[in-house]
Protein backbone atom coordinates (compact mmCIF):
# COMPACT_ATOMS: atom_id res chain seq x y z
CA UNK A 1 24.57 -24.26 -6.49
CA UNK A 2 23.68 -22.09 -9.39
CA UNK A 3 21.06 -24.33 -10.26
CA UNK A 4 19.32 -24.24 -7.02
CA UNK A 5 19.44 -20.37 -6.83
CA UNK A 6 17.79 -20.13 -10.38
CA UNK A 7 14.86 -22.47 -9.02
CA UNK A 8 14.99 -20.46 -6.07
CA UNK A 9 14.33 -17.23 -7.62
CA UNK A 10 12.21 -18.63 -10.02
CA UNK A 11 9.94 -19.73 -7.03
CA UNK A 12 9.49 -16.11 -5.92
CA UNK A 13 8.77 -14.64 -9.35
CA UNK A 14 5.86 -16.69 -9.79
CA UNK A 15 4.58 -17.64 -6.00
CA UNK A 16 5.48 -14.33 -3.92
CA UNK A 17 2.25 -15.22 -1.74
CA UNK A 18 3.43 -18.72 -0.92
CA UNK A 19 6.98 -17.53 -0.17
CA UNK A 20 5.81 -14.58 2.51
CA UNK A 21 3.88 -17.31 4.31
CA UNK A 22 7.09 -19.63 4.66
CA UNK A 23 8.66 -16.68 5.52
CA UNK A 24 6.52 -15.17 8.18
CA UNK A 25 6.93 -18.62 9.91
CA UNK A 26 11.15 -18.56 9.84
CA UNK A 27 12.41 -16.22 12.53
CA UNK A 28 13.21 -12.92 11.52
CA UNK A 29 16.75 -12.61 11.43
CA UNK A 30 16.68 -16.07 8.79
CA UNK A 31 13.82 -14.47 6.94
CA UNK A 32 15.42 -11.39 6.35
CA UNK A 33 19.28 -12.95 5.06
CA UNK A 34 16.98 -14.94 2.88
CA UNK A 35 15.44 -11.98 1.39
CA UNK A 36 19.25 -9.88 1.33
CA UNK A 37 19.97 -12.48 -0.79
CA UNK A 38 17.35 -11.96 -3.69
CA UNK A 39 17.47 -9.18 -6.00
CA UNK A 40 15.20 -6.96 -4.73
CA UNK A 41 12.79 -7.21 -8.27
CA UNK A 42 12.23 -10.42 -6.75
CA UNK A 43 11.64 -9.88 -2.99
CA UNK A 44 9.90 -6.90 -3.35
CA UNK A 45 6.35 -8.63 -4.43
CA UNK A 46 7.00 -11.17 -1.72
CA UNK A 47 7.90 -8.16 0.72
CA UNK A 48 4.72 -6.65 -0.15
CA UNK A 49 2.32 -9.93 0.17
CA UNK A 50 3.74 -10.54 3.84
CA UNK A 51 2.05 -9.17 6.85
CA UNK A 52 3.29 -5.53 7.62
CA UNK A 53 4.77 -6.47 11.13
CA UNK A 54 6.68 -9.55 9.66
CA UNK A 55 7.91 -7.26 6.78
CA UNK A 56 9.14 -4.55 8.99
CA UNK A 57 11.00 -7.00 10.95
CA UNK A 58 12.96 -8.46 8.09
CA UNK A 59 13.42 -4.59 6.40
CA UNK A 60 14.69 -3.42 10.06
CA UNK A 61 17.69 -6.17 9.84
CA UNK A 62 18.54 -5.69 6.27
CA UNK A 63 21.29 -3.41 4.86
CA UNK A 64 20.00 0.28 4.43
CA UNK A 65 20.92 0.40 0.79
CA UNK A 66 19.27 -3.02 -0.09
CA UNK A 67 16.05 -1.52 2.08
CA UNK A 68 15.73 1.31 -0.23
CA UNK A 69 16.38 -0.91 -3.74
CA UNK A 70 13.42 -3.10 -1.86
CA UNK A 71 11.03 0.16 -1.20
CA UNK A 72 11.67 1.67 -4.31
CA UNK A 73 10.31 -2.03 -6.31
CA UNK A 74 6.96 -1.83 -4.13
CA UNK A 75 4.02 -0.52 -4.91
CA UNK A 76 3.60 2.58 -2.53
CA UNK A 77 0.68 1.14 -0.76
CA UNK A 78 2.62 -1.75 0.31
CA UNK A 79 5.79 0.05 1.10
CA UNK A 80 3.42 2.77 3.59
CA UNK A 81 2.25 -0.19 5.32
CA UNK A 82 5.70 -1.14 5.99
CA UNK A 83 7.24 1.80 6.89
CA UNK A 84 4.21 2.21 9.44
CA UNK A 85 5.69 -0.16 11.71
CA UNK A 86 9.64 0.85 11.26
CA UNK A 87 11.23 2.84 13.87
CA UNK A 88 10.41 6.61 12.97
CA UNK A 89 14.39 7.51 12.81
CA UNK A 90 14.91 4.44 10.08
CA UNK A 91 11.95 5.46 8.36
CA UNK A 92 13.38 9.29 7.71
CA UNK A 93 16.46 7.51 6.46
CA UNK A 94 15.07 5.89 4.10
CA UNK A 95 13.24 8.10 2.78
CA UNK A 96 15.82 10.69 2.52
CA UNK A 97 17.46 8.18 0.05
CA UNK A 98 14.49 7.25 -2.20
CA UNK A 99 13.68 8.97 -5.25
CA UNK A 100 11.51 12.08 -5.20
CA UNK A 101 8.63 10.84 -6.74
CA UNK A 102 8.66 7.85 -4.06
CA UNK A 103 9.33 9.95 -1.08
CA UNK A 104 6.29 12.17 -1.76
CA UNK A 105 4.36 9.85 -2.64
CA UNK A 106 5.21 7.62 1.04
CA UNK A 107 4.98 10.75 3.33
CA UNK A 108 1.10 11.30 1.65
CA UNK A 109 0.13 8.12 2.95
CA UNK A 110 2.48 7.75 5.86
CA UNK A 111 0.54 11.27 7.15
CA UNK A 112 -3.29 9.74 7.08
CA UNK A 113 -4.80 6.98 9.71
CA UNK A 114 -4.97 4.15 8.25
CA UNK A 115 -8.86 4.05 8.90
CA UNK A 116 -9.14 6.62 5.64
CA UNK A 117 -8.64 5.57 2.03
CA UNK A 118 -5.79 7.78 1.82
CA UNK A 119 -3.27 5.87 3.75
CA UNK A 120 -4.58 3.20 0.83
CA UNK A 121 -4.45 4.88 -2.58
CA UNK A 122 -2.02 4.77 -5.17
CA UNK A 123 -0.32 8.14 -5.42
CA UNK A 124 1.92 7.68 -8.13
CA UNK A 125 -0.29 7.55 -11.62
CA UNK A 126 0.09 8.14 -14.62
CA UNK A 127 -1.47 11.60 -15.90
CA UNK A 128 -1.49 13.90 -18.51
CA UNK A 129 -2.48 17.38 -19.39
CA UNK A 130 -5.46 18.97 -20.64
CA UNK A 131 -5.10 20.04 -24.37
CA UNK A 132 -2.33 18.34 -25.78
CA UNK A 133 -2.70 16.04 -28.87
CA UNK A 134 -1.99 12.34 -28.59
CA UNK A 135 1.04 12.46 -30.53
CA UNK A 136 2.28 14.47 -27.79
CA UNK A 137 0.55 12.67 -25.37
CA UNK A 138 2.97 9.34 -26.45
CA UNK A 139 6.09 11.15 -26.42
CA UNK A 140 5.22 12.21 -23.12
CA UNK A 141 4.44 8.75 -21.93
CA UNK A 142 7.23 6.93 -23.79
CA UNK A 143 9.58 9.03 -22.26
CA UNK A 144 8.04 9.29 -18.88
CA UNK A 145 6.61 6.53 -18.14
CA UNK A 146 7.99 3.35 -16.06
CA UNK A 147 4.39 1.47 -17.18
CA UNK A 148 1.40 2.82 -18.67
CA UNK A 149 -1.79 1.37 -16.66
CA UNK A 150 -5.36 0.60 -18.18
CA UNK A 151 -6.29 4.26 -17.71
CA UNK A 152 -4.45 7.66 -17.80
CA UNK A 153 -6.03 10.32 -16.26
CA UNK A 154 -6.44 14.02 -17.59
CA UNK A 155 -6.25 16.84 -15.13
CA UNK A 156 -6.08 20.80 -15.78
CA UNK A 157 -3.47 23.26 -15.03
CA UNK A 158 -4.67 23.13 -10.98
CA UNK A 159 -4.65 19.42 -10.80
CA UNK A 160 -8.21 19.21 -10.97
CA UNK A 161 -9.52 16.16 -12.33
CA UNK A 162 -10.98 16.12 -16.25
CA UNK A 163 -11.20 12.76 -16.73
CA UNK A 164 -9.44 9.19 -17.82
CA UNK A 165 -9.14 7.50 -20.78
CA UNK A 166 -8.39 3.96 -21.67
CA UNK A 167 -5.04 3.69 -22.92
CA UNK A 168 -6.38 1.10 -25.12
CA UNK A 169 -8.77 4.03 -26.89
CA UNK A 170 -5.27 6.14 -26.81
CA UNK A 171 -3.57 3.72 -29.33
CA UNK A 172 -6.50 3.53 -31.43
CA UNK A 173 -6.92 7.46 -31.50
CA UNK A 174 -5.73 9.89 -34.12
CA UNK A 175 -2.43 11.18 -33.42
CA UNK A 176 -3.70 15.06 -34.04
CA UNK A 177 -6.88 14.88 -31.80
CA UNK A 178 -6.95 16.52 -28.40
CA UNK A 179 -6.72 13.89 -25.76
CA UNK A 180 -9.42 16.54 -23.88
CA UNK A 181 -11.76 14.77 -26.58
CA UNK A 182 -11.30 10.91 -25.34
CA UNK A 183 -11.29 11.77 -21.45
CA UNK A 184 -14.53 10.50 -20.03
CA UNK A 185 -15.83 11.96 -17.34
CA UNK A 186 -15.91 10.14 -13.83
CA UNK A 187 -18.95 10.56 -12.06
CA UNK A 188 -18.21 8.48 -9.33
CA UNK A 189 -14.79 9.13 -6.95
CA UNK A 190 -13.44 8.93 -3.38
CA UNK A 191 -12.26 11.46 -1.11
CA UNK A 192 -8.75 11.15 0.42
CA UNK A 193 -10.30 11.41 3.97
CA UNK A 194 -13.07 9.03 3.47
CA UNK A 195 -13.75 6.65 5.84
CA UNK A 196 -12.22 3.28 4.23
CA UNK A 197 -14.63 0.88 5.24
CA UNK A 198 -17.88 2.89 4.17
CA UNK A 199 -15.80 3.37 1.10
CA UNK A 200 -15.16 -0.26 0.52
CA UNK A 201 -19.20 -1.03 0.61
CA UNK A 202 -20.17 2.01 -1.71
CA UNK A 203 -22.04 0.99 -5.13
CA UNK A 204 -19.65 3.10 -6.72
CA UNK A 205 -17.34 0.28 -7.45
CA UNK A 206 -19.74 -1.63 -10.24
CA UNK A 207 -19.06 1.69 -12.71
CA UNK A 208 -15.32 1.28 -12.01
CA UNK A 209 -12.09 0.10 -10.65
CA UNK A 210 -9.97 1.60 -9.76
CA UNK A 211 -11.92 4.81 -8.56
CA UNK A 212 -10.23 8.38 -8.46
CA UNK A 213 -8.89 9.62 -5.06
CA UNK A 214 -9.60 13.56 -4.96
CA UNK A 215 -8.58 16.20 -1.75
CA UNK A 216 -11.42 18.99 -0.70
CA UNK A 217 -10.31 21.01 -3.52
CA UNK A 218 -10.79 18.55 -5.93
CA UNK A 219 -7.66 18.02 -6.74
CA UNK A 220 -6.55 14.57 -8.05
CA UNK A 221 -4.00 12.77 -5.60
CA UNK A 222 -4.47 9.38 -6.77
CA UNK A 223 -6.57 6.22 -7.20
CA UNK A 224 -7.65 3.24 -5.03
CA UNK A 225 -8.25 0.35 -6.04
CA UNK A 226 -11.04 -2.30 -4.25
CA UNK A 227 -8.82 -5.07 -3.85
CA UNK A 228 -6.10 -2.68 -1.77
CA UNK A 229 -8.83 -0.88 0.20
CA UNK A 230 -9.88 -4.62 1.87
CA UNK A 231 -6.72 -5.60 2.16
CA UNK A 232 -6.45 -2.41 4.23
CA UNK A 233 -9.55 -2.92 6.10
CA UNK A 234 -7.78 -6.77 6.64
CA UNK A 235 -4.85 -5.83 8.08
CA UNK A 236 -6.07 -2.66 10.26
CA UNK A 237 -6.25 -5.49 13.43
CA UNK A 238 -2.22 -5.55 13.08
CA UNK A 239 -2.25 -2.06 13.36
CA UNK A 240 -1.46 0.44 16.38
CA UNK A 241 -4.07 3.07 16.95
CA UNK A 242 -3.63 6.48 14.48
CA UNK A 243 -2.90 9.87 15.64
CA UNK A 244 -6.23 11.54 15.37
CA UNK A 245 -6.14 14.37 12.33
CA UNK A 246 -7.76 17.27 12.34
CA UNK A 247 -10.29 18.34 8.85
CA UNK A 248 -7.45 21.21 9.49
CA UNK A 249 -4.58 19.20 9.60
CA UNK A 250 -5.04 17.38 6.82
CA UNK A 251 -6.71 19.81 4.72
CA UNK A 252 -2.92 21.76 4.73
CA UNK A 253 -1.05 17.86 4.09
CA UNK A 254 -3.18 17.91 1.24
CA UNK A 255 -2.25 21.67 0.21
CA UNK A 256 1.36 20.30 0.56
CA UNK A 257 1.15 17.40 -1.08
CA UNK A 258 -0.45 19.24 -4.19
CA UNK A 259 2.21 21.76 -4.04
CA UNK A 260 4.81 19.27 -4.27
CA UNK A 261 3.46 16.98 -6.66
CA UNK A 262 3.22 20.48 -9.30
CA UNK A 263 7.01 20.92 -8.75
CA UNK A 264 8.00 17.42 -9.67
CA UNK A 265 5.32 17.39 -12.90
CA UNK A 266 6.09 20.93 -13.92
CA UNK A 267 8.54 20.07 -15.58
CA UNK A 268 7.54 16.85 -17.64
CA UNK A 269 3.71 16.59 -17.60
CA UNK A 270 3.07 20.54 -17.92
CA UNK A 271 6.35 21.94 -20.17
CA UNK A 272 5.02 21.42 -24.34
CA UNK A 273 7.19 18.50 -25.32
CA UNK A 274 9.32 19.23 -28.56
CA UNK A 275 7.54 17.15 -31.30
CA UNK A 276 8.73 14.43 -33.86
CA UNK A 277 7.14 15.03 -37.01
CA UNK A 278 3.41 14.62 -37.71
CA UNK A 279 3.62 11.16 -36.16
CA UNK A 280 4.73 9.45 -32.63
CA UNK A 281 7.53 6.79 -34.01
CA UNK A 282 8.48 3.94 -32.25
């Protein structure tokens, strides 16, 4: 029995695709026992590869706390998509019980249509602060950091993007040099309220993926990646019609979203960190 769980699980770690699409054929009361019964590192990719009306099913069914463990091993984008299509009075209980970082980051993209490339970005990123050294910069990450992507983006003290740098280039770089020095500026970026189709067909995607995801203000709010925005566009048939937002509207989400997002990084990305000698150890 142990033996056939192991293979089981091992099935999902490395073919989450191929399980959603046996699963999305099961009924949803089997599909969603099956997926209780995984640890929810495990069923989360598969969660997230299914269909968002077969995944709400199966999340609707399961126990509350194993919903959250699920939500909180998604990427955002996926878990939004989700939580579109889960009764409105689950959905506010669930998010009550996620961490802070995740709950933000779900009610920005929970509050625009799904026909924008907000209600597609990835909120939570990994940035930094304008005029630190990398030394600091390292400490920062090694003790912030769940997983450090292929760029980190600098911003100022308003949020505003600087620019990103390769966290290859921030290995390689001297541990006393300004990490204002490696950030390269991004000429090319998407607004939050962008219309995702036209965005999915711009040019702009040959200097770089992903692309930078910035309010009116020019404020950073995330980034958005090709691949998710036609995914998007994909599954916008198995979608009900958005509430239409006003420029207005969403111009004061985006004000609340930013004001948010400062109290949870004040006090890690914005406080100097204490540092460990001349050098970031290991």
């Amino acid at each position: 029995m142990a033996e056939a769980a192991e293979l089981t699980w091992r099935f999902l770690r490395r073919h989450p695709q191929a399980a959603a699409e046996v699963l999305e054929t099961l009924d949803a009361d089997t599909a969603a026992a099956f997926l209780s019964g995984a640890p929810p590192r495990l069923a989360a990719p598969v969660m997230a590869a299914m269909l968002p009306y077969h995944a709400a099913t199966c999340l609707v069914l399961t126990d509350e706390t194993y919903a959250v463990d699920l939500l909180s091993a998604m990427p955002t984008t996926a878990a939004a998509a989700v939580l579109r299509r889960v009764p409105v009075a689950l959905t506010n209980r669930l998010l009550e019980r996620l961490p802070a970082r995740t709950t933000f980051a779900l009610r920005l993209l929970l509050r625009y249509p799904t026909t924008t490339v907000g209600a597609w970005m990835e909120p939570d990123i990994t940035l930094l602060p304008a005029g630190i050294t990398v030394c600091d910069a390292w400490d920062r990450l090694r003790r912030e950091a769940a997983s450090i992507d292929r760029f980190i983006y600098i911003v100022d003290r308003e949020q505003r993007l600087i620019g990103r740098v390769a966290s290859a280039e921030l290995l390689r770089a001297d541990n006393d040099m300004l990490v204002d020095r490696l950030a390269v500026t991004t000429t090319a970026s998407l607004a939050a309220r962008d219309d995702l189709q036209a965005a999915i067909d711009l040019d702009a995607w040959r200097e770089c993926d992903p692309l930078p995801v910035l309010s009116r203000d020019r404020r950073l709010l995330g980034v958005a990646r090709h691949a998710a925005l036609y995914r998007g566009a994909a599954r916008l048939g198995d979608s009900h019609a958005d509430t239409v937002f006003t420029d207005a509207l969403m111009a004061l989400m985006e004000a609340y979203w930013t004001g948010l997002s400062r109290l949870i990084e004040a006090p890690f990305s914005l406080l100097p960190p204490a540092r460990r000698g001349g050098k970031y150890e290991e």
